[in-house]
PDB file of N, CA and C in Angstrom:
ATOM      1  N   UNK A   1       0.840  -1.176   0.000  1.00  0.00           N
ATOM      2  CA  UNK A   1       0.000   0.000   0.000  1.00  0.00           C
ATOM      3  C   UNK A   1       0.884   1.238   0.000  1.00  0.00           C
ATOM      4  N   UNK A   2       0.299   2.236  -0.796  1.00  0.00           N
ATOM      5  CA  UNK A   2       1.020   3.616  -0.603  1.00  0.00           C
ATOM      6  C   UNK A   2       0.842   4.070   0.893  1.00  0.00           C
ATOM      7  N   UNK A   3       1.850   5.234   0.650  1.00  0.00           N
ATOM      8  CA  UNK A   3       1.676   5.739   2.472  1.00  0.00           C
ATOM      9  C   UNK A   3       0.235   6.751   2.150  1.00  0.00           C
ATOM     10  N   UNK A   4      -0.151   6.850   1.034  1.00  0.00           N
ATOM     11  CA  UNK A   4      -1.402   8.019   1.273  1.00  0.00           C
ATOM     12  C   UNK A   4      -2.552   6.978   1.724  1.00  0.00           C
ATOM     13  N   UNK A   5      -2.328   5.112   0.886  1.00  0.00           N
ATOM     14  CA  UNK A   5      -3.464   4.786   1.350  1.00  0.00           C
ATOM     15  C   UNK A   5      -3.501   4.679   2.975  1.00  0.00           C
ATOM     16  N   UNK A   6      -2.238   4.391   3.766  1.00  0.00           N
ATOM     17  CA  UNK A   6      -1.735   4.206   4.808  1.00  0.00           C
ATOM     18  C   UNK A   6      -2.322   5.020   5.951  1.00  0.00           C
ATOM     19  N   UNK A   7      -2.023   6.453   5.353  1.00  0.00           N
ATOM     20  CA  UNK A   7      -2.145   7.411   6.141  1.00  0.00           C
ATOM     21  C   UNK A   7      -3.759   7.632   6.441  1.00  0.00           C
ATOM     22  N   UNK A   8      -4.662   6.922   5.108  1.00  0.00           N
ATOM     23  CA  UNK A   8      -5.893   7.127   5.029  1.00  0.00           C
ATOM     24  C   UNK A   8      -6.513   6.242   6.365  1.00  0.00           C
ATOM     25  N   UNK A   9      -5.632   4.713   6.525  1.00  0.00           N
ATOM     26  CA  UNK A   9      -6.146   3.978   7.099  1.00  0.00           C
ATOM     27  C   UNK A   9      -6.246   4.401   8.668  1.00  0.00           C
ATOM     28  N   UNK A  10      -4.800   5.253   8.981  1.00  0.00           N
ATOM     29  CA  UNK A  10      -4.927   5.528  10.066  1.00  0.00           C
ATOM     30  C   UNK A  10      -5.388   6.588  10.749  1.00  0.00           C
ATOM     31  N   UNK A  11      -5.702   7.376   9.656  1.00  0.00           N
ATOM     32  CA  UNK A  11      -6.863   8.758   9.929  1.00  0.00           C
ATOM     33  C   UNK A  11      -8.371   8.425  10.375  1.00  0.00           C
ATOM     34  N   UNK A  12      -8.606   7.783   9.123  1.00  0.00           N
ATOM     35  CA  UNK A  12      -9.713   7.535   8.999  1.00  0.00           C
ATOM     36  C   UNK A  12     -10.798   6.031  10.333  1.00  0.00           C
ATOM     37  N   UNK A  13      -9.309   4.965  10.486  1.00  0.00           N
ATOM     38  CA  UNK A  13      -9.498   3.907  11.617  1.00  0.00           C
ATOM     39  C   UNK A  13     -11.305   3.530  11.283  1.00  0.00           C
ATOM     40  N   UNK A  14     -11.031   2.669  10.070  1.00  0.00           N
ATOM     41  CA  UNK A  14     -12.457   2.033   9.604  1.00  0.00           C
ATOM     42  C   UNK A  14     -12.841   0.888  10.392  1.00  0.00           C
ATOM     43  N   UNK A  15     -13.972   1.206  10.731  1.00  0.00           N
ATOM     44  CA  UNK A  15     -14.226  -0.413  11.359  1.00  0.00           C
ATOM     45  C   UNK A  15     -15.060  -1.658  10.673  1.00  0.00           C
ATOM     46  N   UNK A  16     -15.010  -0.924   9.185  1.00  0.00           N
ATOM     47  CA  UNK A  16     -15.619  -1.973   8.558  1.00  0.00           C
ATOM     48  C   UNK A  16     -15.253  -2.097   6.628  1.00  0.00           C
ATOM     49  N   UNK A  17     -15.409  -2.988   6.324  1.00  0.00           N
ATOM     50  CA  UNK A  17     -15.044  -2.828   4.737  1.00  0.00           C
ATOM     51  C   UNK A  17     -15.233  -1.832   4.217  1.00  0.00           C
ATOM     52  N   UNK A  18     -16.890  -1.454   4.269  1.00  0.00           N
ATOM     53  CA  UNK A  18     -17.514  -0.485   3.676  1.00  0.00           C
ATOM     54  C   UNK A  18     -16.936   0.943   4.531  1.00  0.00           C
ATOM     55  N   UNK A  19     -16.483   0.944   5.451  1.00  0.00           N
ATOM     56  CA  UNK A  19     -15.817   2.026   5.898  1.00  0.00           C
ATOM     57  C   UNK A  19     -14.778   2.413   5.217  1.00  0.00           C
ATOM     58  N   UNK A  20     -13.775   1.403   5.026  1.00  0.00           N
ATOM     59  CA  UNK A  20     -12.450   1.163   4.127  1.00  0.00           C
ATOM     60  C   UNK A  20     -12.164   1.419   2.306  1.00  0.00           C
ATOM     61  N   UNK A  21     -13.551   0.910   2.036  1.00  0.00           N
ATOM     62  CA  UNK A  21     -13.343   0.901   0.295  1.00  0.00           C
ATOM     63  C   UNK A  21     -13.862   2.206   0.095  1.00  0.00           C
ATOM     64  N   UNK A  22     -13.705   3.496   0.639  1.00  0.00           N
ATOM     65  CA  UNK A  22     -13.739   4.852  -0.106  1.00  0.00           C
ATOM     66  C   UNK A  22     -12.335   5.565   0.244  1.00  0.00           C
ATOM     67  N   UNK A  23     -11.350   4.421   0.825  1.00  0.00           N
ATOM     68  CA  UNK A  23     -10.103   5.020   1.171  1.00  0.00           C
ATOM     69  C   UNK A  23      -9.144   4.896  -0.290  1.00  0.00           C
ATOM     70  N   UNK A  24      -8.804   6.270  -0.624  1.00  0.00           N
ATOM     71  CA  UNK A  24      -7.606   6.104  -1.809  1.00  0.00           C
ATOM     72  C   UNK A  24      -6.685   5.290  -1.538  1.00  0.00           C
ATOM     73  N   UNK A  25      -6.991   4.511  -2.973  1.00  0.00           N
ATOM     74  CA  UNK A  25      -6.003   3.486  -3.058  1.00  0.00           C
ATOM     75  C   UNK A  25      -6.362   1.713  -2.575  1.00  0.00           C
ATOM     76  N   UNK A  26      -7.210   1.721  -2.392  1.00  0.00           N
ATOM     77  CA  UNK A  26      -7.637   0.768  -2.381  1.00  0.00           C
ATOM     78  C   UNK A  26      -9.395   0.444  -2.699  1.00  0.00           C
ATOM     79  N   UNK A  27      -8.692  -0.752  -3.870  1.00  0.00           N
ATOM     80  CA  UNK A  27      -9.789  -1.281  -4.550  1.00  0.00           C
ATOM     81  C   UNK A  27     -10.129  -2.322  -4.244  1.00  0.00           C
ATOM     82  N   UNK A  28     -10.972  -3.086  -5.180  1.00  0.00           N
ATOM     83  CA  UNK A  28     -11.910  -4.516  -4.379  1.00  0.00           C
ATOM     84  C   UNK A  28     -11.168  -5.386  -4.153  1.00  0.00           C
ATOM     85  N   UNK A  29      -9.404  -5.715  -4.780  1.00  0.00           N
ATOM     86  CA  UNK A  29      -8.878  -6.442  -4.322  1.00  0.00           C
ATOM     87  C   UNK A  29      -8.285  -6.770  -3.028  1.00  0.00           C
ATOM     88  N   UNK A  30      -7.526  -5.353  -2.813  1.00  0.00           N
ATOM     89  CA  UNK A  30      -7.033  -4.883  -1.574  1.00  0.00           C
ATOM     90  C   UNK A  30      -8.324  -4.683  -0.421  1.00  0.00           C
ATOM     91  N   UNK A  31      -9.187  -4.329  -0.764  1.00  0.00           N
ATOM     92  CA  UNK A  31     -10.599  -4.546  -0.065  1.00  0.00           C
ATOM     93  C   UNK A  31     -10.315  -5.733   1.077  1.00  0.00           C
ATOM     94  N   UNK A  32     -10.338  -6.747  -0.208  1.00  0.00           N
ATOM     95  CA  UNK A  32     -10.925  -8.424   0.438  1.00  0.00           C
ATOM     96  C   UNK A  32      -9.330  -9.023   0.782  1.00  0.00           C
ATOM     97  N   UNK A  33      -8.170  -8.951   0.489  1.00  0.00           N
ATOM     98  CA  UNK A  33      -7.505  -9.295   0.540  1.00  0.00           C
ATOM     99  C   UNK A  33      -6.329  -9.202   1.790  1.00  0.00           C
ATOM    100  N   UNK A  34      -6.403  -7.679   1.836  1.00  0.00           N
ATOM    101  CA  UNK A  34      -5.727  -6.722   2.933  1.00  0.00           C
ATOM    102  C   UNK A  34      -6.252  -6.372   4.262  1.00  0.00           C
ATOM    103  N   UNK A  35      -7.493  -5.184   3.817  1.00  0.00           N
ATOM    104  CA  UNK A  35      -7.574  -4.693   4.959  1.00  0.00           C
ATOM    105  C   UNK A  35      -8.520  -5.647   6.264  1.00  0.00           C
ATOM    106  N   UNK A  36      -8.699  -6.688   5.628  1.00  0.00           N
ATOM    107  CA  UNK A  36      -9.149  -7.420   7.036  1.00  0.00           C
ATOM    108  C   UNK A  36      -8.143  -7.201   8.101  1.00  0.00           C
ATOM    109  N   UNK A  37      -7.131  -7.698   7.509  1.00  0.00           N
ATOM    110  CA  UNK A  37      -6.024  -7.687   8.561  1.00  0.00           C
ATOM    111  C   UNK A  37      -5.347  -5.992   9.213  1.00  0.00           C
ATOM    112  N   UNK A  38      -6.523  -5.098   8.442  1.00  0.00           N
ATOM    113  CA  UNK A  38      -5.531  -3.469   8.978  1.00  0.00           C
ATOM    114  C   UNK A  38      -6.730  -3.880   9.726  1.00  0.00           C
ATOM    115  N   UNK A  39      -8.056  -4.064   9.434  1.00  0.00           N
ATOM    116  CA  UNK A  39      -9.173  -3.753  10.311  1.00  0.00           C
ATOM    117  C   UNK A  39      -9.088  -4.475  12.104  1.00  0.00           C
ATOM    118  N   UNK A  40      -8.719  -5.495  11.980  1.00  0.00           N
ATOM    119  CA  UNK A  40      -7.746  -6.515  13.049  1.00  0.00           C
ATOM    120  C   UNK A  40      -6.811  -5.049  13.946  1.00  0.00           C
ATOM    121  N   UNK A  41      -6.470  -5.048  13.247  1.00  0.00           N
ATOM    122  CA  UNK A  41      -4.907  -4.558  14.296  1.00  0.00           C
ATOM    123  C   UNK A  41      -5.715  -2.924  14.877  1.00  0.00           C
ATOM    124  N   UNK A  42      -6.272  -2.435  13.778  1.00  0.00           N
ATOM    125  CA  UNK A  42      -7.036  -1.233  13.914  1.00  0.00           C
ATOM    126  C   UNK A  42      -8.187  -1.622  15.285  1.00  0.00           C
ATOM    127  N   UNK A  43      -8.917  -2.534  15.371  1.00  0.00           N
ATOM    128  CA  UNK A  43      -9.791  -3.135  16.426  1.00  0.00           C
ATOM    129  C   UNK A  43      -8.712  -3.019  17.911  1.00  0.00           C
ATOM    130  N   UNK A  44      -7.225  -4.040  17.681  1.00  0.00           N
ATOM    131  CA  UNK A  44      -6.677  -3.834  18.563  1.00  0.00           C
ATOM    132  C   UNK A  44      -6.202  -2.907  19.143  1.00  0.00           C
ATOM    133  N   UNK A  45      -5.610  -1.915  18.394  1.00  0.00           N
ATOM    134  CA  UNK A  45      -5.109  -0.810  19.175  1.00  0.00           C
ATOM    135  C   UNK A  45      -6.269  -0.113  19.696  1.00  0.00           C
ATOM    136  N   UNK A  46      -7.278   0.019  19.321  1.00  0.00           N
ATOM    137  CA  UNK A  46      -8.401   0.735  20.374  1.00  0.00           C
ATOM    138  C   UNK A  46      -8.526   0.283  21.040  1.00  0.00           C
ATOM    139  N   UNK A  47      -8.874  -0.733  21.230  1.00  0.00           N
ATOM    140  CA  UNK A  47      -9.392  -1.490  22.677  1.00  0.00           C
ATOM    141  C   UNK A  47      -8.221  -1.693  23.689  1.00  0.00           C
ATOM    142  N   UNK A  48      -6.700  -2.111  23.475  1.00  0.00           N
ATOM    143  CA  UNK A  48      -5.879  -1.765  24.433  1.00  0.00           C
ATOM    144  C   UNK A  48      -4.451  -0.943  24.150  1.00  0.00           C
ATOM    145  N   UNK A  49      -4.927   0.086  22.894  1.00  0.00           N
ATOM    146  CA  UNK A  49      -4.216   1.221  23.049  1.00  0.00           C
ATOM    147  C   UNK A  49      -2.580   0.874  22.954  1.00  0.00           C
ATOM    148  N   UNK A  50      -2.588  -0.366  21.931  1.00  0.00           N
ATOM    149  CA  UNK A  50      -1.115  -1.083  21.291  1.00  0.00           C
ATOM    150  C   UNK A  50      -1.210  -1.548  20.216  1.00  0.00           C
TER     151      UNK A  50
END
């Protein structure tokens, strides 16, 4: 991922696909493929702030 989509992910801290797929730079592949796993880590650091 670019750092703009990057930066999108961590601005923005989607909590769901459809939260995620209006972030530049990522399309339906990176959708289904990727951000499960940003959405994961994104879940974790809120809840214990690591």
């Amino acid at each position: 991922m670019t750092d703009r989509t990057l930066r999108g992910l961590a601005s923005i801290r989607p909590k769901s696909l459809a939260e995620a797929e209006g972030i530049p730079g990522i399309g339906p592949v990176k959708l289904h493929a990727v951000v499960p796993r940003f959405l994961e880590a994104i879940a974790k650091w809120e809840r214990n702030g690591d």
